[in-house]
N, C-alpha and C. Protein backbone atom coordinates (compact mmCIF):
# COMPACT_ATOMS: atom_id res chain seq x y z
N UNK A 1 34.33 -65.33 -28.56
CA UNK A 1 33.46 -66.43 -28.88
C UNK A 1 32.37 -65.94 -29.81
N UNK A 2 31.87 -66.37 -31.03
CA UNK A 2 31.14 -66.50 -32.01
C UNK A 2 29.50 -66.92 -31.59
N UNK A 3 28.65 -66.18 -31.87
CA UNK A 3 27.34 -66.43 -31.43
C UNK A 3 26.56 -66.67 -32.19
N UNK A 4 25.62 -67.36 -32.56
CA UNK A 4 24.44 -67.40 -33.63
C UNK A 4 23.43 -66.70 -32.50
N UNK A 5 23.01 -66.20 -31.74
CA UNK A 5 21.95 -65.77 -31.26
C UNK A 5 21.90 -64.75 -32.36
N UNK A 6 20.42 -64.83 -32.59
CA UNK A 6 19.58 -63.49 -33.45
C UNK A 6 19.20 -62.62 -32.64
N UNK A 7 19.22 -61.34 -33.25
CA UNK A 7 18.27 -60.21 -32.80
C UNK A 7 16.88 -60.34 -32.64
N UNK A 8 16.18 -60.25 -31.72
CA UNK A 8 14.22 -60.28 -31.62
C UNK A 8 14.19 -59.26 -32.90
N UNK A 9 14.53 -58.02 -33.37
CA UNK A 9 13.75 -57.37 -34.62
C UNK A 9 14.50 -58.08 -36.13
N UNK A 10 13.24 -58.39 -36.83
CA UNK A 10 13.58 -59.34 -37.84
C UNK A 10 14.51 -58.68 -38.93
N UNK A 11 15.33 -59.18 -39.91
CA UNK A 11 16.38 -58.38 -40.47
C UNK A 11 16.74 -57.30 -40.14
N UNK A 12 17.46 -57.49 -38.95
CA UNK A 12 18.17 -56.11 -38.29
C UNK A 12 19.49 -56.19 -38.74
N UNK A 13 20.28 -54.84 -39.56
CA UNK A 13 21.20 -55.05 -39.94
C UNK A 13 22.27 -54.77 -38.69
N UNK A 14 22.61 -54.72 -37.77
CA UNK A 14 22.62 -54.70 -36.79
C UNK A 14 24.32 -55.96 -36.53
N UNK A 15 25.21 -55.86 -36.04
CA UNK A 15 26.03 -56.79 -35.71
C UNK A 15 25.90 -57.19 -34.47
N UNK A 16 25.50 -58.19 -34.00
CA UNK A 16 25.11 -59.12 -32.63
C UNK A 16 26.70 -58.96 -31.83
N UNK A 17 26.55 -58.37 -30.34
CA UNK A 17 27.96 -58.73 -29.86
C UNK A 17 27.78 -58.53 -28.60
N UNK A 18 26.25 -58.97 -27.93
CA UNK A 18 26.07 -58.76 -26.41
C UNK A 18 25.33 -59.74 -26.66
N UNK A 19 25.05 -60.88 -25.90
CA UNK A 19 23.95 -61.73 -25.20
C UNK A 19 23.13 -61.82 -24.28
N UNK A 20 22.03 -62.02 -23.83
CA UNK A 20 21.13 -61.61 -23.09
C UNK A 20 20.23 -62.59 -22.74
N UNK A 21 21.08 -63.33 -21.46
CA UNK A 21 19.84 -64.34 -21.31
C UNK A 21 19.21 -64.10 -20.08
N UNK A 22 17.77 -64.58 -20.87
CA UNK A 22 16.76 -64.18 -19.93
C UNK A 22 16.81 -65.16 -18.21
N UNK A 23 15.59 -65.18 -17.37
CA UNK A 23 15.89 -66.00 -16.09
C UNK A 23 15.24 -67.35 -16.37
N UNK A 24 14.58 -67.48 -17.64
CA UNK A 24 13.78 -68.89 -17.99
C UNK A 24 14.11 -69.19 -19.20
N UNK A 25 15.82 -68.65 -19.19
CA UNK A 25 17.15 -69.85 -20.14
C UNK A 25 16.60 -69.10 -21.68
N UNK A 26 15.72 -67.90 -22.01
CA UNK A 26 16.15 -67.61 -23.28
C UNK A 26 16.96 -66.49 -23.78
N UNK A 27 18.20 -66.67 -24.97
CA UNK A 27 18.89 -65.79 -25.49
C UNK A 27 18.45 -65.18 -26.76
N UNK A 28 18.78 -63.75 -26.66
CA UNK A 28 18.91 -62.86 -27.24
C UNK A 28 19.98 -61.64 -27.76
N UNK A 29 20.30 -61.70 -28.93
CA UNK A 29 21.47 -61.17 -28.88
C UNK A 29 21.20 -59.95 -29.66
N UNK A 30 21.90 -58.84 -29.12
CA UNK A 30 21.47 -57.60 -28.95
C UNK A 30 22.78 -56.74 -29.32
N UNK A 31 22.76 -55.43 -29.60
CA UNK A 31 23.89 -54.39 -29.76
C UNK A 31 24.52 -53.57 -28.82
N UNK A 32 25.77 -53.31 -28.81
CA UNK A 32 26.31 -52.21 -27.92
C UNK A 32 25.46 -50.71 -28.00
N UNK A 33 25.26 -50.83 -29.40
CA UNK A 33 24.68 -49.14 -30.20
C UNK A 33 23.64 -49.06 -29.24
N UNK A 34 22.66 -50.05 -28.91
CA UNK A 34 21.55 -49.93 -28.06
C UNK A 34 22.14 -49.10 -26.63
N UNK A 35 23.16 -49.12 -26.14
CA UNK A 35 23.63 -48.83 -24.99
C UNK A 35 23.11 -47.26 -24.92
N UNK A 36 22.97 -46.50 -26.09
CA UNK A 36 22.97 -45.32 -26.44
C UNK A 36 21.83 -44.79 -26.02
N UNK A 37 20.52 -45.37 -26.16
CA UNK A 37 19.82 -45.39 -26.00
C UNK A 37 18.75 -45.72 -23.84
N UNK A 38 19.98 -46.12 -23.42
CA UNK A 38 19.90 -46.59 -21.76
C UNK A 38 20.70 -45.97 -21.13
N UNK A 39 20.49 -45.37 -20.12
CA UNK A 39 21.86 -44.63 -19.06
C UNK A 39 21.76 -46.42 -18.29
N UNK A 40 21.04 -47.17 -18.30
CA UNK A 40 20.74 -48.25 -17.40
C UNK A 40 22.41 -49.26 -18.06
N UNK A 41 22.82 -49.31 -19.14
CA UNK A 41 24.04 -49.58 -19.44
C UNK A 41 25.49 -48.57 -19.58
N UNK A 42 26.35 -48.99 -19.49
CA UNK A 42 27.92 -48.23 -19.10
C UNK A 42 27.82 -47.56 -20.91
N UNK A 43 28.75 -46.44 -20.74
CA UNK A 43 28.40 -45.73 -22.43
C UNK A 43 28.90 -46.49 -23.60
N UNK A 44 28.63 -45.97 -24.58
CA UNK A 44 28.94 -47.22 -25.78
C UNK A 44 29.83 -45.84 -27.21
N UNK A 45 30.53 -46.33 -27.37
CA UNK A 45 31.14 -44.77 -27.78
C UNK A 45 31.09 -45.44 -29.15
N UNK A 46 30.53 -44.30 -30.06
CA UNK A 46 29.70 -44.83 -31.91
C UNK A 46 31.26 -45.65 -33.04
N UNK A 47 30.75 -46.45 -33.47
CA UNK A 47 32.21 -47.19 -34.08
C UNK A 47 31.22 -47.48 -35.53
N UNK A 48 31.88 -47.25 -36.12
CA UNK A 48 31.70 -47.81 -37.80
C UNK A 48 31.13 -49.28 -37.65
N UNK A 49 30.47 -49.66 -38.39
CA UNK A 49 30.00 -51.33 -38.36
C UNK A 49 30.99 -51.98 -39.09
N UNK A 50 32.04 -51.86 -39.31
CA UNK A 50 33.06 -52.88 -39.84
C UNK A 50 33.81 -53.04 -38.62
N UNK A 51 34.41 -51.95 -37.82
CA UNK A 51 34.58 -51.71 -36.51
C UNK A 51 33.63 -53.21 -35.63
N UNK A 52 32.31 -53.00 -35.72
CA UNK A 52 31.75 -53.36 -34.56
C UNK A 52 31.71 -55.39 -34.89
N UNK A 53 31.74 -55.26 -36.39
CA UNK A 53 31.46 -56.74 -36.72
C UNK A 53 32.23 -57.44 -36.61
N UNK A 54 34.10 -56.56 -36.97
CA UNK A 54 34.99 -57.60 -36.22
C UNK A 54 35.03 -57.37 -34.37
N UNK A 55 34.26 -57.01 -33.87
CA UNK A 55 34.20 -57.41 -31.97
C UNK A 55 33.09 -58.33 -31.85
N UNK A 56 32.25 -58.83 -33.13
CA UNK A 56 31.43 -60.19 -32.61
C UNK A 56 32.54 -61.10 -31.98
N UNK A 57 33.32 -61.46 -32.37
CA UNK A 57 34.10 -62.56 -32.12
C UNK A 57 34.37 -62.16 -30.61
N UNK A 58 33.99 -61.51 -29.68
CA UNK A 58 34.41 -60.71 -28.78
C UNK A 58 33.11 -61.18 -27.79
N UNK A 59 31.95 -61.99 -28.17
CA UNK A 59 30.61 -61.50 -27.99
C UNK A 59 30.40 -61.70 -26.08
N UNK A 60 29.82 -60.29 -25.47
CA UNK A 60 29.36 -60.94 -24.39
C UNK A 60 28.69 -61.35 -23.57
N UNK A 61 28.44 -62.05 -22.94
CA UNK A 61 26.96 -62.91 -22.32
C UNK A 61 27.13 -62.35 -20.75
N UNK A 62 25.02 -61.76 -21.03
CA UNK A 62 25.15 -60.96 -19.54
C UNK A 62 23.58 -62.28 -18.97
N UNK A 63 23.31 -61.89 -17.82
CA UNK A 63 22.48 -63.09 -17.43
C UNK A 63 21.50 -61.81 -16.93
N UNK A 64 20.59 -61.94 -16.73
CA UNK A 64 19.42 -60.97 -16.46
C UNK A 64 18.68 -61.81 -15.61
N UNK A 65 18.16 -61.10 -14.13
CA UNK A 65 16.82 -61.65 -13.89
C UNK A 65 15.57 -61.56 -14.13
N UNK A 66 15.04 -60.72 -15.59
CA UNK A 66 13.94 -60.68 -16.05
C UNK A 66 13.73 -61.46 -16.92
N UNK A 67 12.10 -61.83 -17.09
CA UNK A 67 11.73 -62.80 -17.86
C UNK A 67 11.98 -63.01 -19.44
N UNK A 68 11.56 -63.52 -20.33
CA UNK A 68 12.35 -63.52 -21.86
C UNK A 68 11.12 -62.63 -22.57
N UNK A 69 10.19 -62.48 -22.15
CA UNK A 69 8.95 -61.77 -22.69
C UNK A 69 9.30 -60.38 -22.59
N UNK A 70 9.49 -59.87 -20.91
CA UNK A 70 9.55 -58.50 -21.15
C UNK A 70 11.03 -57.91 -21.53
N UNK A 71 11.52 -58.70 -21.80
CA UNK A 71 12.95 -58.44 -22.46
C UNK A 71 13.22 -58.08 -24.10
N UNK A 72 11.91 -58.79 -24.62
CA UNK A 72 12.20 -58.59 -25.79
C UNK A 72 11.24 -57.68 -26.12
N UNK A 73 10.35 -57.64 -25.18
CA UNK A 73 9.48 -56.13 -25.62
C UNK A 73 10.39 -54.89 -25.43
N UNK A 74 11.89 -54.68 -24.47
CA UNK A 74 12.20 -53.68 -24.07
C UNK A 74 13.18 -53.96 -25.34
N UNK A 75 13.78 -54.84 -25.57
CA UNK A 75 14.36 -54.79 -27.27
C UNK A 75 13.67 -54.49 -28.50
N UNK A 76 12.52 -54.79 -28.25
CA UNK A 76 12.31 -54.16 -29.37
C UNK A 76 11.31 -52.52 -29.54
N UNK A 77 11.56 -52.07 -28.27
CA UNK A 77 11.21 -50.94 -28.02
C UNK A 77 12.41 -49.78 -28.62
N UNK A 78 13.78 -50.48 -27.99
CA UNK A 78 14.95 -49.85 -28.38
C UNK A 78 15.51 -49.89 -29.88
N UNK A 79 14.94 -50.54 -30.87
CA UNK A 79 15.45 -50.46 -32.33
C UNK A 79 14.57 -49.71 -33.21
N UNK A 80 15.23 -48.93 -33.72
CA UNK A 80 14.38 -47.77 -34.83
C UNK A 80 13.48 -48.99 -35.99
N UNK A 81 12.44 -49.12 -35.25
CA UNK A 81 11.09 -50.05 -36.24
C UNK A 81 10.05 -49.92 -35.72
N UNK A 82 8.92 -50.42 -36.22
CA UNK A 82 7.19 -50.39 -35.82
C UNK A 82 7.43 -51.09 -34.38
N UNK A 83 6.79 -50.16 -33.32
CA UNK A 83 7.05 -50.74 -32.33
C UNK A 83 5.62 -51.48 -31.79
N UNK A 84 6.00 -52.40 -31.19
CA UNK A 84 4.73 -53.69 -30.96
C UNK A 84 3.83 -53.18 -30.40
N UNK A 85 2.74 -53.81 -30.41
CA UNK A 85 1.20 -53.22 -29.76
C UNK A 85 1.59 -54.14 -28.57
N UNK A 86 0.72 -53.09 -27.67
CA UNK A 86 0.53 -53.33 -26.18
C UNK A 86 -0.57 -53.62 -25.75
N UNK A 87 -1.85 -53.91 -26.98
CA UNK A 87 -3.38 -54.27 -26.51
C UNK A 87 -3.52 -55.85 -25.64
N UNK A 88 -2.92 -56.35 -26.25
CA UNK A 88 -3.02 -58.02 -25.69
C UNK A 88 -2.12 -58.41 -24.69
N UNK A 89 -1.31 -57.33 -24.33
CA UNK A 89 -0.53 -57.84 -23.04
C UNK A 89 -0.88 -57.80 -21.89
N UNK A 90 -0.72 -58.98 -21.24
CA UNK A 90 -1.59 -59.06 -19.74
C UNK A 90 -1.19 -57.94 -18.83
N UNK A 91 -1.76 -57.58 -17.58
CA UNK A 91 -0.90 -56.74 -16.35
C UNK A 91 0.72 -57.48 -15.73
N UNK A 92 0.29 -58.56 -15.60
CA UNK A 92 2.01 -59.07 -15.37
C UNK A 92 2.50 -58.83 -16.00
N UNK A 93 2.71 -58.95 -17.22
CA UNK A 93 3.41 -58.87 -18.06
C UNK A 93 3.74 -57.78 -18.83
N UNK A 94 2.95 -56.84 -18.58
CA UNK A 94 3.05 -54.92 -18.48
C UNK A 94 3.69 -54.45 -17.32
N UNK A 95 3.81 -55.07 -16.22
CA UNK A 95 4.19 -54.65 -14.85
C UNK A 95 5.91 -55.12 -15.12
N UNK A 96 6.17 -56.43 -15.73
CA UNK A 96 7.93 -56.81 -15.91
C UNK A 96 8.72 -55.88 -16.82
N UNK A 97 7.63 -55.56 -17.45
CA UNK A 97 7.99 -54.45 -18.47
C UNK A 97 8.28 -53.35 -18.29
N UNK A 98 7.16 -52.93 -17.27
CA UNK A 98 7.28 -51.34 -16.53
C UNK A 98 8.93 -51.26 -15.86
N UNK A 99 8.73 -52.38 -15.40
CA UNK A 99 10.07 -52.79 -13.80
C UNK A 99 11.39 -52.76 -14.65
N UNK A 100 11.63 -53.64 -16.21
CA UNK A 100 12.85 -53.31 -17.12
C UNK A 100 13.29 -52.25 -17.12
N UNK A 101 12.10 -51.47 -17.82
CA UNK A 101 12.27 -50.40 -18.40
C UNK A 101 12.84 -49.35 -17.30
N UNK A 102 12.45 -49.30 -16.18
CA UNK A 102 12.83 -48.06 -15.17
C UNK A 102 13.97 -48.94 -14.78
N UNK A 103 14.54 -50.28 -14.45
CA UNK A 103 16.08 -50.50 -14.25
C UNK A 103 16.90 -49.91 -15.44
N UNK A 104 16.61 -50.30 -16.68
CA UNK A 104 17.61 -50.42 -17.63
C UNK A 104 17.63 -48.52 -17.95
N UNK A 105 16.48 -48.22 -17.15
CA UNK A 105 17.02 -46.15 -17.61
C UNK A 105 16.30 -46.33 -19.05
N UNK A 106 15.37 -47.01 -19.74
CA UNK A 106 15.16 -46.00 -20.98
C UNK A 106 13.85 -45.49 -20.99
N UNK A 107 14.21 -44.27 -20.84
CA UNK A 107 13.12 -43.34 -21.02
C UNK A 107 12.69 -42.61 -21.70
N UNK A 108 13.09 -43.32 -23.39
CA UNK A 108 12.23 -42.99 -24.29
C UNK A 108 11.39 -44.21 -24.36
N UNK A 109 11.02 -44.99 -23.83
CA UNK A 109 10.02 -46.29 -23.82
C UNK A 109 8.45 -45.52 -23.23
């Protein structure tokens, strides 16, 4: 199945082929390559991007019980770019973040 969900980091050249919806119904569509980066996902073994763009058509949708906020902070923690400031984020919302981050295993965050 074919997805228009975008990536949270803006022109990511990136081929979309995992979905990620949050527990308050928002999607995000995200990479296997990221897997690389999490022991918190099963391994992701490196494929050429012509490889990976024909398995969009493949795409798959996981359901998460974390919120859509700290989800996309932990996405966009995981893509090689300027990573977001953390001055204006409340304690809840540093605490869903904390709680991702130690499920999903990445501990370069």
């Amino acid at each position: 199945m074919a997805t228009a969900v975008d990536c949270p980091v803006s022109n990511c050249p990136l081929p979309v082929d995992i979905v990620l919806t949050s527990s308050d119904g928002k999607c995000f569509g995200v990479h296997r390559k990221n897997e690389l980066y999490s022991v918190g996902f099963p391994p992701c073994p490196l494929r050429d991007s012509l490889e990976a763009a024909e398995e969009t058509m493949n795409t798959d949708i996981a359901e998460l019980p974390e919120q859509a906020e700290a989800i996309k902070l932990v996405l966009l923690y995981m893509h090689n770019t300027r990573q977001p400031q953390l001055d204006d984020v409340g304690f809840d919302l540093f605490k869903y973040l904390a709680e991702a981050v130690e499920k999903f295993c990445c501990g370069n965050l």
